[in-house]
PDB file of N, CA and C in Angstrom:
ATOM      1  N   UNK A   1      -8.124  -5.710  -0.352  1.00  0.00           N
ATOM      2  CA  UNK A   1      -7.683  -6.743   0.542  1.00  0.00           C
ATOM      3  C   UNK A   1      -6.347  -6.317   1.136  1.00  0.00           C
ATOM      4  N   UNK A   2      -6.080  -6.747   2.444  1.00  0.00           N
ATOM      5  CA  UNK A   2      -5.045  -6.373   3.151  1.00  0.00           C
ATOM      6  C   UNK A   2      -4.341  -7.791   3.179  1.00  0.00           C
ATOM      7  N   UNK A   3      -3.023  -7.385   2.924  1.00  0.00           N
ATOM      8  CA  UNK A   3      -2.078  -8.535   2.679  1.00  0.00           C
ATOM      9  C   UNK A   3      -0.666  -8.386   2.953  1.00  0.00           C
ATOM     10  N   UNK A   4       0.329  -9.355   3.540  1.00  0.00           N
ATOM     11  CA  UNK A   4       1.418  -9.282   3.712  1.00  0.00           C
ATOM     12  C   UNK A   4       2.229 -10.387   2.981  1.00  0.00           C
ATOM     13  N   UNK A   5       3.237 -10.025   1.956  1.00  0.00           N
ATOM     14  CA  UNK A   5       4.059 -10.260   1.034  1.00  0.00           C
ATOM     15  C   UNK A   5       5.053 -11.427   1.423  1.00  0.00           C
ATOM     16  N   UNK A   6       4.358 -12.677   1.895  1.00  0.00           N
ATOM     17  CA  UNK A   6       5.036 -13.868   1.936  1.00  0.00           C
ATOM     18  C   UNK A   6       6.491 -13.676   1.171  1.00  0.00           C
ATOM     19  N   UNK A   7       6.304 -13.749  -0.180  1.00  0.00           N
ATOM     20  CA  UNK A   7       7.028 -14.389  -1.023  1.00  0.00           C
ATOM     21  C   UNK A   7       6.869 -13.408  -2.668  1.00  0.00           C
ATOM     22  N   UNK A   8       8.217 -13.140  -3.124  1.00  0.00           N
ATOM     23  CA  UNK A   8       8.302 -12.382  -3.801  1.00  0.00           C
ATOM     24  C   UNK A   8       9.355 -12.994  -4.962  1.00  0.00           C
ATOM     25  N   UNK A   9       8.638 -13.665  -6.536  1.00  0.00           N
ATOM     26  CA  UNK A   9       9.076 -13.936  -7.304  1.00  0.00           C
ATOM     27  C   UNK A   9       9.795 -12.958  -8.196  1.00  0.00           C
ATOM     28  N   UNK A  10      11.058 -13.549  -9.274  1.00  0.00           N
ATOM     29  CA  UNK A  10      11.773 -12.757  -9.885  1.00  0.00           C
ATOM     30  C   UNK A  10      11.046 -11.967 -11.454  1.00  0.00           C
ATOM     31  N   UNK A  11      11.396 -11.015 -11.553  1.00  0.00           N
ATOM     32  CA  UNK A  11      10.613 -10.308 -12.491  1.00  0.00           C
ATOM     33  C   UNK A  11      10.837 -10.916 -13.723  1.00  0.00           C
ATOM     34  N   UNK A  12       9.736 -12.250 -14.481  1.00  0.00           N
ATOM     35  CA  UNK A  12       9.446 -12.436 -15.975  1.00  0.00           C
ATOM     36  C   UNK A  12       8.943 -12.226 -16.915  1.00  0.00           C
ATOM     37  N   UNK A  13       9.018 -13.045 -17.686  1.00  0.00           N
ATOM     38  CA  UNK A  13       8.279 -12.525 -19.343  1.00  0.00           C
ATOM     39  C   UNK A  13       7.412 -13.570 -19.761  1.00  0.00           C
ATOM     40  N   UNK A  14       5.848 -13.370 -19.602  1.00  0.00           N
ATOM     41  CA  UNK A  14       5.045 -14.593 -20.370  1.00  0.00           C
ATOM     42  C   UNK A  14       5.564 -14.876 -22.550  1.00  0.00           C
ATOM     43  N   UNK A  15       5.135 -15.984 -22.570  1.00  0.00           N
ATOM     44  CA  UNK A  15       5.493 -16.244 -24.020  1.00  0.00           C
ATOM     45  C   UNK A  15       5.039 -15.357 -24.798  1.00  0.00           C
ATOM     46  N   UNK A  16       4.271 -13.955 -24.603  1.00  0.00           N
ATOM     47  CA  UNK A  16       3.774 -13.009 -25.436  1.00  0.00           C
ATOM     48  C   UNK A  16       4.786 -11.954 -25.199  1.00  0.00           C
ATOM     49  N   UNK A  17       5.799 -12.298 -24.083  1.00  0.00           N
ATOM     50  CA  UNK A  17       6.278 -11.129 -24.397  1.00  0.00           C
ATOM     51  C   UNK A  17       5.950 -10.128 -23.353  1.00  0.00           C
ATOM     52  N   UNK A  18       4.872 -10.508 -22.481  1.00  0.00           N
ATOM     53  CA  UNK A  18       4.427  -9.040 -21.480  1.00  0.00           C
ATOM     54  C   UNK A  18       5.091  -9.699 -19.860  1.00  0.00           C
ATOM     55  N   UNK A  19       5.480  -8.410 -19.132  1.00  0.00           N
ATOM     56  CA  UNK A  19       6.287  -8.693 -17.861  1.00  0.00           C
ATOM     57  C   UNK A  19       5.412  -9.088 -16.923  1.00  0.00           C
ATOM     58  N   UNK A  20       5.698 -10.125 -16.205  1.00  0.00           N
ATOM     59  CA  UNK A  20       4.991 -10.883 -15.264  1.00  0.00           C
ATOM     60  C   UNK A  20       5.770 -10.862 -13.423  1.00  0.00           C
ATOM     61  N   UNK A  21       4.944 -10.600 -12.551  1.00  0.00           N
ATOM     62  CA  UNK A  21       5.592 -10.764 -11.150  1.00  0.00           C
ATOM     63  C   UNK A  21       4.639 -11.958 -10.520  1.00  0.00           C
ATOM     64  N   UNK A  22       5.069 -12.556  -9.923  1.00  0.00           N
ATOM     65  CA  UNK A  22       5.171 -13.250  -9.283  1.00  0.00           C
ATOM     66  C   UNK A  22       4.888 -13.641  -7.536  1.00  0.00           C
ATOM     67  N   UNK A  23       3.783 -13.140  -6.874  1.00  0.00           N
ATOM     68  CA  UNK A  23       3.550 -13.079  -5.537  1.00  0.00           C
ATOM     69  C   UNK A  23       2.853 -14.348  -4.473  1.00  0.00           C
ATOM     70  N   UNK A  24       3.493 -14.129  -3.312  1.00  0.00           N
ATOM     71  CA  UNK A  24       2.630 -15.303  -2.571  1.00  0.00           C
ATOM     72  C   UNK A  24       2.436 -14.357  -1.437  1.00  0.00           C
ATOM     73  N   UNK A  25       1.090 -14.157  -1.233  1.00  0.00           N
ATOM     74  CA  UNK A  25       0.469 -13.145   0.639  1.00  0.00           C
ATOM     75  C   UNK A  25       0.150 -14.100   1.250  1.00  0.00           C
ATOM     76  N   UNK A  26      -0.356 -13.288   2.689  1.00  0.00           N
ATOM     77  CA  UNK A  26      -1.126 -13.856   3.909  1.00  0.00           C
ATOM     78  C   UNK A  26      -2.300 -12.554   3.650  1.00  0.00           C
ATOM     79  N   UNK A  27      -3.662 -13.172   3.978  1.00  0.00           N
ATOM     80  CA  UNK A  27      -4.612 -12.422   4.504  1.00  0.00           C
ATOM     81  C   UNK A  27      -5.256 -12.409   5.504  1.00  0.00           C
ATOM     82  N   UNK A  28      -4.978 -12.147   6.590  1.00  0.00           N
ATOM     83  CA  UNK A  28      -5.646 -12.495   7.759  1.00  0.00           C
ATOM     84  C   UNK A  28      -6.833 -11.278   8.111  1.00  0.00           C
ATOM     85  N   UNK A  29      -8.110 -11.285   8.117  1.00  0.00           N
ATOM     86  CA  UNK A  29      -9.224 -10.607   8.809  1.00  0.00           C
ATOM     87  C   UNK A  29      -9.675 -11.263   9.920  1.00  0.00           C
ATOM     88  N   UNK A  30     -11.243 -10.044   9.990  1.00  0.00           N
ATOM     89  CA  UNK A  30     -12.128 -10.754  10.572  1.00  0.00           C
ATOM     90  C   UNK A  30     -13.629 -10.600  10.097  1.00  0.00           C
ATOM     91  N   UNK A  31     -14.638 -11.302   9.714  1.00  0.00           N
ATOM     92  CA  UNK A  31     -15.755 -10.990   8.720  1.00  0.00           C
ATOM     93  C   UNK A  31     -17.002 -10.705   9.106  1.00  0.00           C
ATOM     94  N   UNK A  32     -17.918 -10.077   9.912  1.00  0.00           N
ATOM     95  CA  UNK A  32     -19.211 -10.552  10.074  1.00  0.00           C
ATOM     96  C   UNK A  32     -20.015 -11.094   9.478  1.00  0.00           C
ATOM     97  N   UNK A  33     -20.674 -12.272   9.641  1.00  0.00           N
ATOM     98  CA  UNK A  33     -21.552 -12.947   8.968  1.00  0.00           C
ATOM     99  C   UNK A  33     -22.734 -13.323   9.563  1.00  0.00           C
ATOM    100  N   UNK A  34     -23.998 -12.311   9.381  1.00  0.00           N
ATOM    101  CA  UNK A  34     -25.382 -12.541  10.306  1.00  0.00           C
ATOM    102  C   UNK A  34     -24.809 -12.367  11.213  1.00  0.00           C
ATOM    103  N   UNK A  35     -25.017 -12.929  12.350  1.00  0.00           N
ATOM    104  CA  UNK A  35     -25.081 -12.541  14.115  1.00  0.00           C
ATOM    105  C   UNK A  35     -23.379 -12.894  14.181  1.00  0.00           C
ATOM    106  N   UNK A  36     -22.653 -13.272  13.262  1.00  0.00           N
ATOM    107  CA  UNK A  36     -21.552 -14.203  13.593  1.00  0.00           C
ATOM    108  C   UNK A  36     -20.697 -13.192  13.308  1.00  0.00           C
ATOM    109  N   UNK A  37     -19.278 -13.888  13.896  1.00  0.00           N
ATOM    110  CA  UNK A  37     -18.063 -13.514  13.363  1.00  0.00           C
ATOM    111  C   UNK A  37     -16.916 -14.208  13.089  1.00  0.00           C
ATOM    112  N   UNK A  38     -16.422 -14.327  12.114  1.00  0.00           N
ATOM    113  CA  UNK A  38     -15.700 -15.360  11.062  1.00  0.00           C
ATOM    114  C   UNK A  38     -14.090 -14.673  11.366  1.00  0.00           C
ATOM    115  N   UNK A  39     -13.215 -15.292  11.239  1.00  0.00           N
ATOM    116  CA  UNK A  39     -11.741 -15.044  11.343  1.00  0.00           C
ATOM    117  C   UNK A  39     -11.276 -15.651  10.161  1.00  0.00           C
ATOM    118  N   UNK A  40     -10.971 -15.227   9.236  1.00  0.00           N
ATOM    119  CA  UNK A  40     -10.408 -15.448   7.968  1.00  0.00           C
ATOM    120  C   UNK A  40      -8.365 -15.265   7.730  1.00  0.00           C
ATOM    121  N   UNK A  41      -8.061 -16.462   7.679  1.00  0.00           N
ATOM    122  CA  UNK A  41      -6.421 -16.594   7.148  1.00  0.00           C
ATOM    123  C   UNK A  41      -6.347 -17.341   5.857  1.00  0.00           C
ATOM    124  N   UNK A  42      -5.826 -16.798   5.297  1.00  0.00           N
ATOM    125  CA  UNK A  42      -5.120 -17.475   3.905  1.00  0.00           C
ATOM    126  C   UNK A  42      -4.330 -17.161   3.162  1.00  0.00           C
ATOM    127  N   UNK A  43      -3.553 -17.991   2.678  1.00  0.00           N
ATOM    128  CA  UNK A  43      -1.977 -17.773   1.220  1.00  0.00           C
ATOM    129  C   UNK A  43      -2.941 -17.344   0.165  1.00  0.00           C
ATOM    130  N   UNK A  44      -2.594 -16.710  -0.497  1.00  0.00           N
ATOM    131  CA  UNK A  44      -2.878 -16.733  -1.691  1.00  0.00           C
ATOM    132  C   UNK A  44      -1.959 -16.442  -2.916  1.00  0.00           C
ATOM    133  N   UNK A  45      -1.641 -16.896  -4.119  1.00  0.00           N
ATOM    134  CA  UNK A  45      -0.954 -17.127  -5.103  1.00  0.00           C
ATOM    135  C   UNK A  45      -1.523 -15.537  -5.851  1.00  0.00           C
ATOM    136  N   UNK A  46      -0.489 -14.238  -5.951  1.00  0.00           N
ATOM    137  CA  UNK A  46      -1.253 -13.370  -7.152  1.00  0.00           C
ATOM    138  C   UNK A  46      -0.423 -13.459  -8.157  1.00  0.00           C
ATOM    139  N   UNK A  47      -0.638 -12.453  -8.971  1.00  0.00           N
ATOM    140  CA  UNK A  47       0.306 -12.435 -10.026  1.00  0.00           C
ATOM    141  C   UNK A  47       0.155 -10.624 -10.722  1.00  0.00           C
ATOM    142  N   UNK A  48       0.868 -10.084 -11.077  1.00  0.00           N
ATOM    143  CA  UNK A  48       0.836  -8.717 -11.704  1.00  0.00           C
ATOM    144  C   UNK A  48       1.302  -8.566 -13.235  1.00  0.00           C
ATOM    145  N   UNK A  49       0.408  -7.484 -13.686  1.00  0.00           N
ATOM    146  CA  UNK A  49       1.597  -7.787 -15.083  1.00  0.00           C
ATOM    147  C   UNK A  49       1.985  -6.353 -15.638  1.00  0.00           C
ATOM    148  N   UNK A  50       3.185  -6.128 -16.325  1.00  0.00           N
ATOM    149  CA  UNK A  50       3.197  -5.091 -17.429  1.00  0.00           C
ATOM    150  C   UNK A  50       3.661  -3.904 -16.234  1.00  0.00           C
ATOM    151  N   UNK A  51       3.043  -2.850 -16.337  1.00  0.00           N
ATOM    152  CA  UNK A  51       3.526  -1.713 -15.478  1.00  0.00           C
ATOM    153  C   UNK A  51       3.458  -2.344 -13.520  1.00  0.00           C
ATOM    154  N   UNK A  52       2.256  -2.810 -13.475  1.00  0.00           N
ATOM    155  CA  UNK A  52       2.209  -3.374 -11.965  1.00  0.00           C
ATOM    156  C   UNK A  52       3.278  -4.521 -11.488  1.00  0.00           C
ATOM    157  N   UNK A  53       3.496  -4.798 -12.521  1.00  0.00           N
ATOM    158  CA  UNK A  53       4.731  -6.113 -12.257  1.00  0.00           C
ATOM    159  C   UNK A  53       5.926  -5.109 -11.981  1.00  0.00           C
ATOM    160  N   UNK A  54       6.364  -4.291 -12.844  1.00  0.00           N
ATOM    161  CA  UNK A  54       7.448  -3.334 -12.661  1.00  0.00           C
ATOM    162  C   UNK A  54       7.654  -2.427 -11.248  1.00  0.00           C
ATOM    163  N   UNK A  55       6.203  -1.987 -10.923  1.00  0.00           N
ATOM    164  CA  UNK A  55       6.582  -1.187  -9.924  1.00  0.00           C
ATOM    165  C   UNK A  55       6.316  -2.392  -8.363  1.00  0.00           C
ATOM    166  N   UNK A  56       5.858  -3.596  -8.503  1.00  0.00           N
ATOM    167  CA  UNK A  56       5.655  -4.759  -7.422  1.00  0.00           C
ATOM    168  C   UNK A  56       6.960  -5.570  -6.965  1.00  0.00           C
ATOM    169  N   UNK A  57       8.033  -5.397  -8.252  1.00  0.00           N
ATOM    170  CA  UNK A  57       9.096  -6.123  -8.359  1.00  0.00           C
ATOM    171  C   UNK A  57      10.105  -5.337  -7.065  1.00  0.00           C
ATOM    172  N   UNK A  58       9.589  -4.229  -6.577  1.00  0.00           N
ATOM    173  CA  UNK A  58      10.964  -3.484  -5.453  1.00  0.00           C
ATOM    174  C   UNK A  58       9.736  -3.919  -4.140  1.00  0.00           C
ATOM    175  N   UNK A  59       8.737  -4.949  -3.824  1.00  0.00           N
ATOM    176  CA  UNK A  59       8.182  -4.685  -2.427  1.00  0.00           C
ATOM    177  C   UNK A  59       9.360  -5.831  -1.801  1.00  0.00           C
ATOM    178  N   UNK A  60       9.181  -5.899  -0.429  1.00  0.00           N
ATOM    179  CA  UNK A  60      10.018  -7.297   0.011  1.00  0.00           C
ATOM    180  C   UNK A  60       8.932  -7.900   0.869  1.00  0.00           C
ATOM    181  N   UNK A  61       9.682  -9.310   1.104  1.00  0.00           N
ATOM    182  CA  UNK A  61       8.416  -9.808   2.282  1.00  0.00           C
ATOM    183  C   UNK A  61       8.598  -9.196   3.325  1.00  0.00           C
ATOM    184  N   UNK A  62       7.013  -9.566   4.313  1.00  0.00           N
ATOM    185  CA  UNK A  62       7.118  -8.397   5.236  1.00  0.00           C
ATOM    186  C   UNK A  62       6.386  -7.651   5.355  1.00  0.00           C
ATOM    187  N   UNK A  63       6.266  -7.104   4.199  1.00  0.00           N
ATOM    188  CA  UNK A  63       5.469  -5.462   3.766  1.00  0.00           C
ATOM    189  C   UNK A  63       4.050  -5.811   3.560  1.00  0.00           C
ATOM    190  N   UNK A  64       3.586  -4.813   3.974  1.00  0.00           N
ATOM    191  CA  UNK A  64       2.059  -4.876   4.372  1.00  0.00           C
ATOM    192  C   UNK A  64       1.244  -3.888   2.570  1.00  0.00           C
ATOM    193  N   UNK A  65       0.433  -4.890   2.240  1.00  0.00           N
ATOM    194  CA  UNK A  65      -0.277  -4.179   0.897  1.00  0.00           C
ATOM    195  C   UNK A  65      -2.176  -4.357   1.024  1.00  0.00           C
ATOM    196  N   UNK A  66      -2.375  -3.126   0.426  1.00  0.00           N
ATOM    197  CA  UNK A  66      -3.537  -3.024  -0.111  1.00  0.00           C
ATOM    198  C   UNK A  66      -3.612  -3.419  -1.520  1.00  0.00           C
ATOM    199  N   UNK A  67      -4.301  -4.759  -1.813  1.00  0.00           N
ATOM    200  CA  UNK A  67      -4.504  -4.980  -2.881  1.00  0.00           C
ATOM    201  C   UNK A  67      -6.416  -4.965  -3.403  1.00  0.00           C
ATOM    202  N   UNK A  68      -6.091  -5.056  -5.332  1.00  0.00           N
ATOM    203  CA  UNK A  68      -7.339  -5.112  -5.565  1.00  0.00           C
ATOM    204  C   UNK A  68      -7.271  -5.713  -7.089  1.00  0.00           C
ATOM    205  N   UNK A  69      -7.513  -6.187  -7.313  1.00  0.00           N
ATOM    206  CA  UNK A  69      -7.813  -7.000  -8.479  1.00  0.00           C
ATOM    207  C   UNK A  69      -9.060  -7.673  -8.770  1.00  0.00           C
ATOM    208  N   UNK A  70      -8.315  -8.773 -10.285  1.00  0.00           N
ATOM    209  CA  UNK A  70      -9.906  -9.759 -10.074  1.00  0.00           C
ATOM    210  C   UNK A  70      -8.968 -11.842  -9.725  1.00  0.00           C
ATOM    211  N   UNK A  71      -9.742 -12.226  -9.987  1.00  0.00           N
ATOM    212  CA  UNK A  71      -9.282 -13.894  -9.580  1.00  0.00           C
ATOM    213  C   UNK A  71      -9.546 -14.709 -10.896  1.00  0.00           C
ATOM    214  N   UNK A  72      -8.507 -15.069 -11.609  1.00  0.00           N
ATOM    215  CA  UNK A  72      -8.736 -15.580 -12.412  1.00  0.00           C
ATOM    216  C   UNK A  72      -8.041 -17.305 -12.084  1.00  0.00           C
ATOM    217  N   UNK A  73      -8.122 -18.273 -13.470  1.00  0.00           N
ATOM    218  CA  UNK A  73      -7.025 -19.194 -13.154  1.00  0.00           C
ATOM    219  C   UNK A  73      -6.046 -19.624 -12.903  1.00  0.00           C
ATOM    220  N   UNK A  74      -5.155 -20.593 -12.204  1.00  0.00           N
ATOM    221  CA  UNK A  74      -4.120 -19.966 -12.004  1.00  0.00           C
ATOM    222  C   UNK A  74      -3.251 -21.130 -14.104  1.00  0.00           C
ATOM    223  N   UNK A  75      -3.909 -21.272 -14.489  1.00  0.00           N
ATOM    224  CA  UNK A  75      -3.613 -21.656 -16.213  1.00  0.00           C
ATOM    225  C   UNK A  75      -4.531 -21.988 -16.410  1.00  0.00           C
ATOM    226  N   UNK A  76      -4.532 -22.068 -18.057  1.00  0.00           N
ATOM    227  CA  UNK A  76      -5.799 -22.584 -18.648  1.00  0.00           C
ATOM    228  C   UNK A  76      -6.103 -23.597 -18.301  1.00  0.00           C
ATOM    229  N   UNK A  77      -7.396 -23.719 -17.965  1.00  0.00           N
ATOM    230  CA  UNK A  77      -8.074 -25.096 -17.860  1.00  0.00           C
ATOM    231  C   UNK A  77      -8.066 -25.341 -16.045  1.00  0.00           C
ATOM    232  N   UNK A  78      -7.708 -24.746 -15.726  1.00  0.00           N
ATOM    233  CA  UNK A  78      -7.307 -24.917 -14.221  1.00  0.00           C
ATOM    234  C   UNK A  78      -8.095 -24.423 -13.001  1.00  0.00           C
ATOM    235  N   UNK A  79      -8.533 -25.260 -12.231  1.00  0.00           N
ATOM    236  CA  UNK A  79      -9.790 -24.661 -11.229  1.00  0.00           C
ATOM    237  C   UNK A  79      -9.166 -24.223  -9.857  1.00  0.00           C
ATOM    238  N   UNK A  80      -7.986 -23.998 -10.222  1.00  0.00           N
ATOM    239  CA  UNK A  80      -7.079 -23.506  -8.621  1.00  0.00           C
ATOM    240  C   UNK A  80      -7.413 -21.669  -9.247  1.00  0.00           C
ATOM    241  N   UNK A  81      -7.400 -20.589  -8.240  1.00  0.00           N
ATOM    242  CA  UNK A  81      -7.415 -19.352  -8.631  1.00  0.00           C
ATOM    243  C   UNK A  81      -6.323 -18.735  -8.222  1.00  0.00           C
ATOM    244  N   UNK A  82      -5.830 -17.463  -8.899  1.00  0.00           N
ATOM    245  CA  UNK A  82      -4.956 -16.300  -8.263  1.00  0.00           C
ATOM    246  C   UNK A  82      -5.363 -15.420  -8.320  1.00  0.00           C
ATOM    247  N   UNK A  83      -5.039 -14.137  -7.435  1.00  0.00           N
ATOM    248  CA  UNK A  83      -5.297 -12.853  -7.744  1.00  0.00           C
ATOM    249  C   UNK A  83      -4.964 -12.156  -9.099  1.00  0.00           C
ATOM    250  N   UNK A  84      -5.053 -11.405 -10.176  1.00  0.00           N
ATOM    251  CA  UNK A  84      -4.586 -10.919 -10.510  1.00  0.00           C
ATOM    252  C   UNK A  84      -4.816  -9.199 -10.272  1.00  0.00           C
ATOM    253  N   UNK A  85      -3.784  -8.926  -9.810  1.00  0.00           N
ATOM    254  CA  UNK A  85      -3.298  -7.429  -9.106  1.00  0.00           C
ATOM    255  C   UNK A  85      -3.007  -6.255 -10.401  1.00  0.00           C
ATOM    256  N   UNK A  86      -4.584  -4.898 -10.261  1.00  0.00           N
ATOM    257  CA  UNK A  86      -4.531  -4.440 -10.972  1.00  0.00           C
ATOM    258  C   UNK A  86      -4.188  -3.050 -10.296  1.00  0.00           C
ATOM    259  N   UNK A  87      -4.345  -3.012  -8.918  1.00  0.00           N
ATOM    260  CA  UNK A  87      -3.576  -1.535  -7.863  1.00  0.00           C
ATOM    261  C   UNK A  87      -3.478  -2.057  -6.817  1.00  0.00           C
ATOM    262  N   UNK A  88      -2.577  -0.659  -5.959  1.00  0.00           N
ATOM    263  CA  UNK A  88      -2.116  -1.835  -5.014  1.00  0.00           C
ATOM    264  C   UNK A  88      -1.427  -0.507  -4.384  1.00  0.00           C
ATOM    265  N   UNK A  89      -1.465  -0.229  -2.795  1.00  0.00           N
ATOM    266  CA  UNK A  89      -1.282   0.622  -1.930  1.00  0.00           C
ATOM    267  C   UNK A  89      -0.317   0.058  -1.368  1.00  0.00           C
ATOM    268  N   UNK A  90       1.096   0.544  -0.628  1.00  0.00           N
ATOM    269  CA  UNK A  90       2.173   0.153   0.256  1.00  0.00           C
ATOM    270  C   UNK A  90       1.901   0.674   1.485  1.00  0.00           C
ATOM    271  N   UNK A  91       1.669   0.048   2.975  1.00  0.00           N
ATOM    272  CA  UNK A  91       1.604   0.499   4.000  1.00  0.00           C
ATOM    273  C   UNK A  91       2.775   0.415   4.645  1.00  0.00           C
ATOM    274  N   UNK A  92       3.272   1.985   4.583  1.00  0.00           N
ATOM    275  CA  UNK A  92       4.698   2.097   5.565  1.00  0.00           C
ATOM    276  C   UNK A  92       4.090   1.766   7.303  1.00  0.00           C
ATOM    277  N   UNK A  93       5.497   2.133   7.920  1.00  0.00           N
ATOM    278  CA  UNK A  93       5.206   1.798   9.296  1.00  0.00           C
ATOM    279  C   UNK A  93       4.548   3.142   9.745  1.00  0.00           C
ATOM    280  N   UNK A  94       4.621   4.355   8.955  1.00  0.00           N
ATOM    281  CA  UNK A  94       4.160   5.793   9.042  1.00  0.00           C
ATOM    282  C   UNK A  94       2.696   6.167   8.731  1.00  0.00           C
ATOM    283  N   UNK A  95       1.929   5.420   7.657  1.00  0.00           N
ATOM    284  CA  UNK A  95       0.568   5.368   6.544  1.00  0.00           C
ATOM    285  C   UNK A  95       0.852   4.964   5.613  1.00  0.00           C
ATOM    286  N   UNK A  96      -0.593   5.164   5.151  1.00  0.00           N
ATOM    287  CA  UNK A  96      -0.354   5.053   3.766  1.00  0.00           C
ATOM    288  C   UNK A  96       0.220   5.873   2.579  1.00  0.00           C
ATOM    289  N   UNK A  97       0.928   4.888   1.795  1.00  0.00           N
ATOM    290  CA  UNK A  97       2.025   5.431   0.386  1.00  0.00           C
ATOM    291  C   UNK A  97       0.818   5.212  -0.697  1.00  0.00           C
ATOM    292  N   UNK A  98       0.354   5.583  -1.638  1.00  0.00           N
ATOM    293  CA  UNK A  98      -0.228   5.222  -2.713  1.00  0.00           C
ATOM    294  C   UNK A  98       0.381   5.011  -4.030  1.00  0.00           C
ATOM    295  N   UNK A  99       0.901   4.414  -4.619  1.00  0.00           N
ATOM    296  CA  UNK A  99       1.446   4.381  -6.070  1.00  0.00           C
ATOM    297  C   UNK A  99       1.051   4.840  -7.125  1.00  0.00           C
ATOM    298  N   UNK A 100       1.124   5.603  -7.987  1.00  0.00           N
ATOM    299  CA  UNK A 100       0.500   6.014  -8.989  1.00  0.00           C
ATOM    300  C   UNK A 100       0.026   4.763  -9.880  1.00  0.00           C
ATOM    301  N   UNK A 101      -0.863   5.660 -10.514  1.00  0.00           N
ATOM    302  CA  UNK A 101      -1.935   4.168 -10.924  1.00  0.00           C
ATOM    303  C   UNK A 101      -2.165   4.347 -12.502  1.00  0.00           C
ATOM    304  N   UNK A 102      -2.279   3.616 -13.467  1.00  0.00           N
ATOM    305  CA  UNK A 102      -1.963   3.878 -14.586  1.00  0.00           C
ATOM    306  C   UNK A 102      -2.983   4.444 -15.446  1.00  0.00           C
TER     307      UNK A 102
END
């Protein structure tokens, strides 16, 4: 997914102890569907953890990302979703940067 970095939370610690980041994107496409074509915008809430939180914590808003993860809750029990971000590409104004991946 192609995404631009609304909003960029401060680097924490869930109650276990593992490092957590904090993200809000925009995704704007466009989709074919059968004969159609769909224009897709939306926020979405992700979240990173552990090494991806560490190296997510230097993007700023603005910045254009390739993300990929899966969608889990955004807490237990909870039917709202977030991304959770398991790689993730930086698009300079030059190409693409790739991050090493763990």
């Amino acid at each position: 997914m192609l995404a631009t970095v609304i909003e960029r939370g401060a680097l924490r610690y869930t109650p276990a102890g593992v490092e957590a980041l904090d993200l809000r994107v925009n995704h704007a496409s466009t989709q074919a569907l059968a004969s159609h074509v769909q224009q897709i915008e939306l926020e979405l809430q992700c979240v990173a953890f552990s090494l991806m939180a560490r190296k997510l914590q230097h993007v700023q808003a603005g910045q254009l990302l390739h993300l990929a993860g899966y969608l889990m809750p955004n807490r237990r029990g909870s039917r709202t979703l977030k991304l959770n971000i398991t790689e993730w590409i930086l698009e300079p104004e030059h190409g693409l940067f790739q991050e090493d991946r763990p």
